[in-house]
C-alpha atoms as a PDB file:
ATOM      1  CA  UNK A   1     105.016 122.482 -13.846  1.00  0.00           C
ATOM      2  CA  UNK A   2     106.546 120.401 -11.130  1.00  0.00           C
ATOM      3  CA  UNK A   3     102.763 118.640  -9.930  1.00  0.00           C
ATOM      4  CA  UNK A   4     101.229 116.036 -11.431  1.00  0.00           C
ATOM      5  CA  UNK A   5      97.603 116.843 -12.969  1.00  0.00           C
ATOM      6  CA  UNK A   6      96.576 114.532 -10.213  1.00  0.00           C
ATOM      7  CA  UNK A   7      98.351 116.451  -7.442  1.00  0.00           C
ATOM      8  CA  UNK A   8      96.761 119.073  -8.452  1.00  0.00           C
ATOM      9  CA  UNK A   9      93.499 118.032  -8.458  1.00  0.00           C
ATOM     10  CA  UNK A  10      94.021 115.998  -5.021  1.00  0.00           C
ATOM     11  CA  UNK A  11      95.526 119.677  -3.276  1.00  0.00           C
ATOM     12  CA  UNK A  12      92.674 121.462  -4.686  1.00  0.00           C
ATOM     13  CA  UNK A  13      89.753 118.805  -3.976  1.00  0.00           C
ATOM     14  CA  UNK A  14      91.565 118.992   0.167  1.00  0.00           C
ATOM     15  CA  UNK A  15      91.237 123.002  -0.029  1.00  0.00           C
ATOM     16  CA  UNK A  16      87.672 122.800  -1.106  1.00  0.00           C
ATOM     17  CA  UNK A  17      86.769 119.955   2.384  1.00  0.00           C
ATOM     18  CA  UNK A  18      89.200 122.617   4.348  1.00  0.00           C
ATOM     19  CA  UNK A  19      86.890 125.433   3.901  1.00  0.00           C
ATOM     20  CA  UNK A  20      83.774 123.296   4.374  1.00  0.00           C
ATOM     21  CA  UNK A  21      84.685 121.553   7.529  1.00  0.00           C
ATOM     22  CA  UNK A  22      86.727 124.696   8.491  1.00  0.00           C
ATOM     23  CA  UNK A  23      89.887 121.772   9.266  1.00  0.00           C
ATOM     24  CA  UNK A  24      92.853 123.541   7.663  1.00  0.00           C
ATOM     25  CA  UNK A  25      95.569 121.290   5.995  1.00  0.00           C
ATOM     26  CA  UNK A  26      99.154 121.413   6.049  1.00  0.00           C
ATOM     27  CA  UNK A  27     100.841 124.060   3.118  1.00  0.00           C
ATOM     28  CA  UNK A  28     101.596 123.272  -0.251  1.00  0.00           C
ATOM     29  CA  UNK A  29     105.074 123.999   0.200  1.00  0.00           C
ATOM     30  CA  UNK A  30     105.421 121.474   3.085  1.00  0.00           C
ATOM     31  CA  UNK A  31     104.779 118.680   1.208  1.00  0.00           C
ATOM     32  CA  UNK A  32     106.321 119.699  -2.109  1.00  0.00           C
ATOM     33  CA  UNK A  33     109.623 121.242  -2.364  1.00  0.00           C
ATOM     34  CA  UNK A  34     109.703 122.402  -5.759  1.00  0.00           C
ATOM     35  CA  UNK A  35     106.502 124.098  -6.698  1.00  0.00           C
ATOM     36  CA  UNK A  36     106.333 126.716  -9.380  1.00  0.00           C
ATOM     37  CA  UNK A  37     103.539 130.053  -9.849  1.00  0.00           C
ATOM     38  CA  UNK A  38     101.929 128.172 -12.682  1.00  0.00           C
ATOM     39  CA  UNK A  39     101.318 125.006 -10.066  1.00  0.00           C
ATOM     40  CA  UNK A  40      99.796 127.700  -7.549  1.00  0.00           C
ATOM     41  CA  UNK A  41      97.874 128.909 -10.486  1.00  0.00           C
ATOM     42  CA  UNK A  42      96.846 125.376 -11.809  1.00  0.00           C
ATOM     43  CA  UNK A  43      94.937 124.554  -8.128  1.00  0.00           C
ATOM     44  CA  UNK A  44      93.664 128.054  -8.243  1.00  0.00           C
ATOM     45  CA  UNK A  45      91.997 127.482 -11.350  1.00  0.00           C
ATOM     46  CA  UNK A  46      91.115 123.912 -10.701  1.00  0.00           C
ATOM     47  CA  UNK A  47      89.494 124.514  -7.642  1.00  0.00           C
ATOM     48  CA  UNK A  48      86.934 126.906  -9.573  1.00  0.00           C
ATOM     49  CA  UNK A  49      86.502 124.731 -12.333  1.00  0.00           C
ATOM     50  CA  UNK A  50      84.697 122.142  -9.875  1.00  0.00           C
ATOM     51  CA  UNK A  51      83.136 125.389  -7.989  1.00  0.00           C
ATOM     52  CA  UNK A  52      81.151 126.370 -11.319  1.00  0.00           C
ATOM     53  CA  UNK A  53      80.418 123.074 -12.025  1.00  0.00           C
ATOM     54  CA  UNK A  54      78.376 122.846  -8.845  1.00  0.00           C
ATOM     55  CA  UNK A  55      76.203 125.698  -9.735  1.00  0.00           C
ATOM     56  CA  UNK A  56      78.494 128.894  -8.188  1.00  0.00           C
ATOM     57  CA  UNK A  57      78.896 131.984 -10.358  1.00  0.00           C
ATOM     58  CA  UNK A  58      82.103 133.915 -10.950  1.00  0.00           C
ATOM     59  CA  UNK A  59      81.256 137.560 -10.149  1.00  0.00           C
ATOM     60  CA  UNK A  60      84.627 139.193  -9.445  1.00  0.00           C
ATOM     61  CA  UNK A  61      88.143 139.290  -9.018  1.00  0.00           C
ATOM     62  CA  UNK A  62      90.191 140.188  -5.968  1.00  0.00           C
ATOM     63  CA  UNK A  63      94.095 141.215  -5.605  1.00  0.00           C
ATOM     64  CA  UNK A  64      96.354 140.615  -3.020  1.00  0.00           C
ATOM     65  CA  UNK A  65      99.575 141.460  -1.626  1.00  0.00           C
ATOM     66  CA  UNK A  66      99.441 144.887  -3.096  1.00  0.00           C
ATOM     67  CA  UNK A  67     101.455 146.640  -0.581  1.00  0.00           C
ATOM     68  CA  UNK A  68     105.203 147.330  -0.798  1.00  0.00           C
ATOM     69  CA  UNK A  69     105.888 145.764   2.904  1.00  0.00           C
ATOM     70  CA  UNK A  70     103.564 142.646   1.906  1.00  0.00           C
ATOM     71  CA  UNK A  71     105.675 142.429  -1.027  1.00  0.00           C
ATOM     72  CA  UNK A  72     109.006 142.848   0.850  1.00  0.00           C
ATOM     73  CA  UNK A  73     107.604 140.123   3.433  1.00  0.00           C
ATOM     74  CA  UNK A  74     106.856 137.354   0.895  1.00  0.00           C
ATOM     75  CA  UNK A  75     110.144 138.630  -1.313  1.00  0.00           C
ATOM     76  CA  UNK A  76     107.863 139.323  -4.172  1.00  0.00           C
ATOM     77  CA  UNK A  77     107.807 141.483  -7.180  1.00  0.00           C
ATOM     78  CA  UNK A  78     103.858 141.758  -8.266  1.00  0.00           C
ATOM     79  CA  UNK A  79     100.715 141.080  -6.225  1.00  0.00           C
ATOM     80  CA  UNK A  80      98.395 137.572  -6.278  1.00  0.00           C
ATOM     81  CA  UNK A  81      95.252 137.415  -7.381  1.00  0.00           C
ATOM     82  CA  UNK A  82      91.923 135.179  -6.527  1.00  0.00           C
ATOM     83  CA  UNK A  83      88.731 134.839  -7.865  1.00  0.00           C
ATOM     84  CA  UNK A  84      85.178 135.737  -6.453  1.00  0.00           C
ATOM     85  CA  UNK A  85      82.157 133.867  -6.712  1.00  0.00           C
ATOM     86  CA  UNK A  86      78.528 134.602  -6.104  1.00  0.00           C
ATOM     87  CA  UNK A  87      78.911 132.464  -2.528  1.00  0.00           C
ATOM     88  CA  UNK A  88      81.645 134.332  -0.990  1.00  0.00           C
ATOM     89  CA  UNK A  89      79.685 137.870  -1.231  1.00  0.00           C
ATOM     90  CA  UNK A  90      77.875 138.463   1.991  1.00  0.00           C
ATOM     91  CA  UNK A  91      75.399 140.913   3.259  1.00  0.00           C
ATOM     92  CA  UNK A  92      75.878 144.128   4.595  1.00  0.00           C
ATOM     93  CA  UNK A  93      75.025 144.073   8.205  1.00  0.00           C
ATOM     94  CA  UNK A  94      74.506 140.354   7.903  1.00  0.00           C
ATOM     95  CA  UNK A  95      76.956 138.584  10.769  1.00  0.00           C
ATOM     96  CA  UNK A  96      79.428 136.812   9.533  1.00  0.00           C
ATOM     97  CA  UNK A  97      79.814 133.381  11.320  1.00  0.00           C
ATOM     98  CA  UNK A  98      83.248 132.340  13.084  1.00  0.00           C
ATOM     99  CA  UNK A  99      81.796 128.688  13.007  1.00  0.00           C
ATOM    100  CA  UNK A 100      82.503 128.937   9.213  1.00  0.00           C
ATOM    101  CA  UNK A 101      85.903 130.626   9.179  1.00  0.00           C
ATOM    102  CA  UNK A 102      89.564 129.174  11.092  1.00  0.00           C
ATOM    103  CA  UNK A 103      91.372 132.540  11.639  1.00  0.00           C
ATOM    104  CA  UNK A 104      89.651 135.528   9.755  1.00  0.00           C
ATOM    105  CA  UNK A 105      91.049 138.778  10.109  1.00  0.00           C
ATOM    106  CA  UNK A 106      90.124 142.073   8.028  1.00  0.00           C
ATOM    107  CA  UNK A 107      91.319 144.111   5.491  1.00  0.00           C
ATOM    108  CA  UNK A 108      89.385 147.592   3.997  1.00  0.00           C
ATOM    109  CA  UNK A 109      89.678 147.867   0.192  1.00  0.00           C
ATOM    110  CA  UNK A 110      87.861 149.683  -2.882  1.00  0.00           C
ATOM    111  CA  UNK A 111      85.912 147.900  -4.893  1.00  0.00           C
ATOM    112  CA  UNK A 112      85.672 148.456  -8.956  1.00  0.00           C
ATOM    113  CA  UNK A 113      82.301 147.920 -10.473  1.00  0.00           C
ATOM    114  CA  UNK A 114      83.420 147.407 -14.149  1.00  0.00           C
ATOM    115  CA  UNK A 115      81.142 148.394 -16.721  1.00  0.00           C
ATOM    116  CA  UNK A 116      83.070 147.251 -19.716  1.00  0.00           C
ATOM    117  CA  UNK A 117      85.623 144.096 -20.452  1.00  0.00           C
ATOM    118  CA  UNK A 118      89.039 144.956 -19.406  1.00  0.00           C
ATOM    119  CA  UNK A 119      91.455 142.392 -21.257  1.00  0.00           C
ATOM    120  CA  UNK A 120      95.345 142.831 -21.539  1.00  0.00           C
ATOM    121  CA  UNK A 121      97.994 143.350 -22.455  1.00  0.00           C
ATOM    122  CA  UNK A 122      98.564 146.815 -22.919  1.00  0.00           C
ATOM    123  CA  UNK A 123      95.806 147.937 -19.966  1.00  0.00           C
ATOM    124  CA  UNK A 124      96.849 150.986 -17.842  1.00  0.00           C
ATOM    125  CA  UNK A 125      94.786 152.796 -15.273  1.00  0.00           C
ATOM    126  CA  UNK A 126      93.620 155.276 -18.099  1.00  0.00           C
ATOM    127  CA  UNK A 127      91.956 152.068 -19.477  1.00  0.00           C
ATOM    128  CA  UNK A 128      90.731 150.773 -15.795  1.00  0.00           C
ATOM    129  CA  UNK A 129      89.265 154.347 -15.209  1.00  0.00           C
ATOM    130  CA  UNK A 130      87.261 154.507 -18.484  1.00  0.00           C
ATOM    131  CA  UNK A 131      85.839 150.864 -17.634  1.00  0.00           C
ATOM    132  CA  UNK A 132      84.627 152.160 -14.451  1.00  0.00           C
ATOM    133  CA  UNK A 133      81.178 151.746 -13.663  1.00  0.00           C
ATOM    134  CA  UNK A 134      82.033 153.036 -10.223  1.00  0.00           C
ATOM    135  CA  UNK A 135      83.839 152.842  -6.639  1.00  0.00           C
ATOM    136  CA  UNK A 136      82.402 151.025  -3.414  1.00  0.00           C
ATOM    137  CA  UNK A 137      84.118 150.643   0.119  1.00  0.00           C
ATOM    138  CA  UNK A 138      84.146 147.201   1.007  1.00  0.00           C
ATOM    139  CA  UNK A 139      85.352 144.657   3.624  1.00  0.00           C
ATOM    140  CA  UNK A 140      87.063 141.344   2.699  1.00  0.00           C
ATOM    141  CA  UNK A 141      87.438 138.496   5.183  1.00  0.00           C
ATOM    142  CA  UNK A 142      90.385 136.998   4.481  1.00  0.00           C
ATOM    143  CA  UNK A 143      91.112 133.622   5.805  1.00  0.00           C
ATOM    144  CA  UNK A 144      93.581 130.564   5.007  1.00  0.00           C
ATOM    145  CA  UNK A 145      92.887 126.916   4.841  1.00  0.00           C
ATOM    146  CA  UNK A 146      96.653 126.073   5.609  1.00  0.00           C
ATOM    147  CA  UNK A 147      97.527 125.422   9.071  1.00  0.00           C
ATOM    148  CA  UNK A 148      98.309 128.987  11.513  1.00  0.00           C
ATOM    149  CA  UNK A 149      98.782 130.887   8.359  1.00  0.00           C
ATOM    150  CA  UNK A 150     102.244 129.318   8.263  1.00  0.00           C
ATOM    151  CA  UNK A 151     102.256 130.180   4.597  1.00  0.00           C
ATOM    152  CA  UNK A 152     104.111 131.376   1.257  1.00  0.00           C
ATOM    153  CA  UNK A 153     103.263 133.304  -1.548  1.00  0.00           C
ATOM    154  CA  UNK A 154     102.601 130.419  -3.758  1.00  0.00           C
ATOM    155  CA  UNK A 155     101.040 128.830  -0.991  1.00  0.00           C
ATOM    156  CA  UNK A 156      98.333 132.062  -1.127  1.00  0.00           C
ATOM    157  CA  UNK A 157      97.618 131.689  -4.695  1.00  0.00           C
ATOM    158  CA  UNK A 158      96.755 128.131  -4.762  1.00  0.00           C
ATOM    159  CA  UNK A 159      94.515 129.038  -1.787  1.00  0.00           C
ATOM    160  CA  UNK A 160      92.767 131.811  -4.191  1.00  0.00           C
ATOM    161  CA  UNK A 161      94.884 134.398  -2.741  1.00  0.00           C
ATOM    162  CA  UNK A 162      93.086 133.178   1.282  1.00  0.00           C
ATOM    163  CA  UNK A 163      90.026 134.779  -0.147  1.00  0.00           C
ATOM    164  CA  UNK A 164      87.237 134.037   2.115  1.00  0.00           C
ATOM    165  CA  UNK A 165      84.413 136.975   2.393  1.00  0.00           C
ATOM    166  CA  UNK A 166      83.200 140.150   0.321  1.00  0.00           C
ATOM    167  CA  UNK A 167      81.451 142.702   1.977  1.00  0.00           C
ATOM    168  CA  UNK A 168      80.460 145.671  -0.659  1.00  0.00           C
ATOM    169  CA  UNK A 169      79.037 149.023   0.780  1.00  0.00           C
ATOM    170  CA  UNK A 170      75.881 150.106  -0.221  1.00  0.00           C
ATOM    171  CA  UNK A 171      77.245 153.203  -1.885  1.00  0.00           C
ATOM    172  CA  UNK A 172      78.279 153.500  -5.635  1.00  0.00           C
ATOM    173  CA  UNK A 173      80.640 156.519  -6.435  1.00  0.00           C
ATOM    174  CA  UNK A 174      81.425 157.572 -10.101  1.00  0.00           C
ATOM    175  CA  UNK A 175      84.875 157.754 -10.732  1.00  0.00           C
ATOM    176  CA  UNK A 176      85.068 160.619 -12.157  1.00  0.00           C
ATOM    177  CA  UNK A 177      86.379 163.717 -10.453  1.00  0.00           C
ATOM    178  CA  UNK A 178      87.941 161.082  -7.815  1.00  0.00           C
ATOM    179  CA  UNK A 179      91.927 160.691  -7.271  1.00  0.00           C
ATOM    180  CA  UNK A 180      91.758 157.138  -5.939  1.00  0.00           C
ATOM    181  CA  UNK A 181      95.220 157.788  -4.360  1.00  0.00           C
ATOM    182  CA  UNK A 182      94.340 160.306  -2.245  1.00  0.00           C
ATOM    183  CA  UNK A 183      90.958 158.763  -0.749  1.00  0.00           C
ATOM    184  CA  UNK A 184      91.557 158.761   2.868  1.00  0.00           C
ATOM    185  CA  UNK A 185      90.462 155.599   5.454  1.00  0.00           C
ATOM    186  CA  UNK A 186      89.645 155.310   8.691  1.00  0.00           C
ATOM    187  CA  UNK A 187      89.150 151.595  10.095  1.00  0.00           C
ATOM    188  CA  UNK A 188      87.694 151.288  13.528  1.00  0.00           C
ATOM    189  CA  UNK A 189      87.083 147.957  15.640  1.00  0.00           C
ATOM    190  CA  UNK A 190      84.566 147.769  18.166  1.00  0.00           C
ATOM    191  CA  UNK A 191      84.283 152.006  18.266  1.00  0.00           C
ATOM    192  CA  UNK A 192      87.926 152.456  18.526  1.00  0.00           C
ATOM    193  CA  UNK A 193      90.257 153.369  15.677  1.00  0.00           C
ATOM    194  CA  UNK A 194      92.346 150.939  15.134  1.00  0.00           C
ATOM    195  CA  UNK A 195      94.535 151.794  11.344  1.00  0.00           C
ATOM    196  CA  UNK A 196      94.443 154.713   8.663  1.00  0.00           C
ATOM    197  CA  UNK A 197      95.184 154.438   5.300  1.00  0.00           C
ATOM    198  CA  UNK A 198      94.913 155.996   1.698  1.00  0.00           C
ATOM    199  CA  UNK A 199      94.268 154.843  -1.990  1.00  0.00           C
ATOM    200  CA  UNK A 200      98.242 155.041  -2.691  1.00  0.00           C
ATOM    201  CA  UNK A 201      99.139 152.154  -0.358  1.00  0.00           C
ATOM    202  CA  UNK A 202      97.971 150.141  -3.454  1.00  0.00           C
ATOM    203  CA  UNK A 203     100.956 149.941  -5.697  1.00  0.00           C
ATOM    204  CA  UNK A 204     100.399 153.727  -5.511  1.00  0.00           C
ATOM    205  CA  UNK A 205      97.121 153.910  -6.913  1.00  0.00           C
ATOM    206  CA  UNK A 206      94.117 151.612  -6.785  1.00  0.00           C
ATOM    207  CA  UNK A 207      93.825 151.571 -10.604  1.00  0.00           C
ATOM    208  CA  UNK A 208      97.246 150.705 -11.175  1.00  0.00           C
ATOM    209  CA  UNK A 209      96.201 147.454  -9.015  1.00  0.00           C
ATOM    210  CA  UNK A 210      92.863 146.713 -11.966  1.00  0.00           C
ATOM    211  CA  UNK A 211      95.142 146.922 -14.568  1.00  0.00           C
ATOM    212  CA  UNK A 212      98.052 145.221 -13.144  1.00  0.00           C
ATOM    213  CA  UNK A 213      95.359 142.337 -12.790  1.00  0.00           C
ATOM    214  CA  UNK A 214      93.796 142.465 -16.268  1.00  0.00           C
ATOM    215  CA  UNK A 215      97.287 142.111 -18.068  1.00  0.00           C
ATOM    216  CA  UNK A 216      98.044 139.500 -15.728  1.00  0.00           C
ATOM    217  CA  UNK A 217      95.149 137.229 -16.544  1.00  0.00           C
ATOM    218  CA  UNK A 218      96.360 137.325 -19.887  1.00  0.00           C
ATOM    219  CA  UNK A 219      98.600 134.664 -19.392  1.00  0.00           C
ATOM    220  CA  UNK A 220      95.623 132.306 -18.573  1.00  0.00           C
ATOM    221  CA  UNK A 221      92.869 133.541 -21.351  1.00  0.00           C
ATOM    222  CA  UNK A 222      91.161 135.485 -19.025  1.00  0.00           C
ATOM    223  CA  UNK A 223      89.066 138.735 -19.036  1.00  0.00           C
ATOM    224  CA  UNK A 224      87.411 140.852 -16.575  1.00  0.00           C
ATOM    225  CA  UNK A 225      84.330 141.545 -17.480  1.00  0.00           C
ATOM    226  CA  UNK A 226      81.475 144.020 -17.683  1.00  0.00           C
ATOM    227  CA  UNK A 227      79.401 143.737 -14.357  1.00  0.00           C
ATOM    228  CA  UNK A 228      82.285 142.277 -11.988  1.00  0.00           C
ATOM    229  CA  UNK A 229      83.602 144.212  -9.178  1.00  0.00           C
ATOM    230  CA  UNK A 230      87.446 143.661  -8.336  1.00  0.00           C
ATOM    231  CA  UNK A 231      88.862 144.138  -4.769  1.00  0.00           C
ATOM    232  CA  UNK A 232      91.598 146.265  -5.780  1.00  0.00           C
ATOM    233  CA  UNK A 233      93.737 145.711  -2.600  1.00  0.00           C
ATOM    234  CA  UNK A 234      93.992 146.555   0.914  1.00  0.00           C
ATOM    235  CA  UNK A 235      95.097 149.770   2.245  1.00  0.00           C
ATOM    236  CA  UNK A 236      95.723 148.905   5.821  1.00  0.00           C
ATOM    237  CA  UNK A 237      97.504 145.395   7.138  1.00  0.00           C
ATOM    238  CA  UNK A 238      94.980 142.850   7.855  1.00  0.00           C
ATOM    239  CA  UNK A 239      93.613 142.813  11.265  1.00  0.00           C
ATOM    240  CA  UNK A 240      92.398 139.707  13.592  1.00  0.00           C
ATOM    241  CA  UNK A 241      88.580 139.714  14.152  1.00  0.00           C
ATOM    242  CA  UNK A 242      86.971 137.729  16.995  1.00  0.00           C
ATOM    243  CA  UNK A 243      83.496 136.347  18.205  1.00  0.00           C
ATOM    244  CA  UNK A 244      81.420 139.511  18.360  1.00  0.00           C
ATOM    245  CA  UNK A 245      84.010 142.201  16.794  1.00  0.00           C
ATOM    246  CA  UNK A 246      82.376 144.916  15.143  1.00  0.00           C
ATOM    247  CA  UNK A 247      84.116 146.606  12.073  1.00  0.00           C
ATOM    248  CA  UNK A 248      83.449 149.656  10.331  1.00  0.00           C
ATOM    249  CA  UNK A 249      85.441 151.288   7.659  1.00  0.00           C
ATOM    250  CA  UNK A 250      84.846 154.838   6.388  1.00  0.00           C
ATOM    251  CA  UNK A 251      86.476 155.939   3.440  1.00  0.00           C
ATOM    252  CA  UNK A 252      87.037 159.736   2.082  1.00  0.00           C
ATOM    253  CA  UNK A 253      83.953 160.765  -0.456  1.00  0.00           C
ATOM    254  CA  UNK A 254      82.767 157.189  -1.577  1.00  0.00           C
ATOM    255  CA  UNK A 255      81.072 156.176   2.018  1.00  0.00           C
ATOM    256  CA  UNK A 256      81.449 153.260   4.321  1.00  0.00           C
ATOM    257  CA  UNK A 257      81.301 149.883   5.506  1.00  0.00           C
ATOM    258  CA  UNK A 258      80.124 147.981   8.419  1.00  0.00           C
ATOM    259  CA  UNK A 259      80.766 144.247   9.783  1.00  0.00           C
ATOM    260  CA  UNK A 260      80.304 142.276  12.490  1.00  0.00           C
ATOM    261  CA  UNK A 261      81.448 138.579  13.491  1.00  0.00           C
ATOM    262  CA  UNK A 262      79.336 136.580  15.663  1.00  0.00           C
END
């Protein structure tokens, strides 16, 4: 680790007043030059430590950067991940408030509803499949707390992956019977369609994305467990969403999703 334990906890006490006052600060990787995954990780981490210890409850995961042209962008080999607590999971058809956001934009995912522990190593998507409670379309708001998104890869992590807002459909689909690769999306804004997508845009499958994440947290003594949902990954490129945008996402066989900003 190139930080300090004090760095650390001084970058991840400035993220948490970012996202309260909505007053982004200038990247990680502006002010220090030589800054390693496991720093990224460290603020990550620390920043939820303080989180839970003000009374917020860890009730998901959420992976980023799981395309193959995200990946190519940030010259990357794997995804990110972040972490979801009870706070950042809004309502659907609740508005979701620009006053509390600095530049949101959009991204359509499927959600896993786990019904068993998933812990690596050793998990593939036979594994994330069988620990499948179920599938929900969802919305997540992602937003960053650095400075006009003028940001790296390890900038993203130590920002839990610019995690911001969950928005779950009201729909749960068993898995089985469902090829996750094939499900088909259609993402309108403001009644005009605006990107299409399918499951495979997520390292091919959306289950290869759970259980790329559950051997991953390995390296930090952590599980997924039984009753958390995981945002599996986009399957369109985010899109900008503005005072009084409307969103809706409609995916093949599991349902849909609505949001608007106010």
């Amino acid at each position: 680790m190139a930080l300090t334990k004090e760095q650390v906890e001084q970058v991840s006490n400035e993220l948490i007043e970012a996202e309260r006052t909505c007053a982004p600060v200038v990247a990680l990787t502006d002010r220090f030059g030589d800054v390693s995954y496991q720093d990224a990780y460290a603020i990550q981490l620390k920043t939820f430590d303080t989180r839970v210890r003000n009374g917020e409850v860890i009730v998901g995961k959420k992976i980023g950067l799981t395309s193959r042209a995200m990946q190519e962008q940030f010259k990357i080999r794997e995804p990110d991940y972040g972490i979801i607590t009870n706070t950042m999971v809004a309502r659907e058809g609740a508005p979701a408030s620009m006053s509390s956001l600095i530049l949101p934009r959009v991204e359509a995912e499927i959600a896993f509803l786990l019904k068993e522990d998933l812990k690596g190593p050793g998990v593939n998507v036979t594994h994330v499949l069988e620990a499948t409670e179920g599938v929900l379309p969802a919305f997540e708001v992602i937003d960053s707390r650095y400075k006009d998104w003028k940001i790296t890869v390890k900038d993203s992590i130590s920002d839990n992956a610019s995690a911001a807002i969950m928005i779950l459909g009201g729909k749960l689909t068993p898995i089985e019977n469902l090829d996750l690769r094939y499900i088909g999306l259609v993402l309108e804004k403001d009644g005009a369609v605006v990107s299409t997508g399918a499951g495979a845009a997520v390292l091919g499958n959306p289950a290869e994305s759970v259980a790329w994440l559950a051997n991953k947290l390995t390296e930090y003594g952590i599980t997924l467990k039984k009753g958390e949902f995981v945002m599996s990954g986009s399957l369109i490129s985010a899109v900008k969403a503005e005072a009084g945008s409307q969103f809706r996402a409609t995916f093949d066989r599991i349902g849909s999703v609505s949001l608007r900003f106010e």
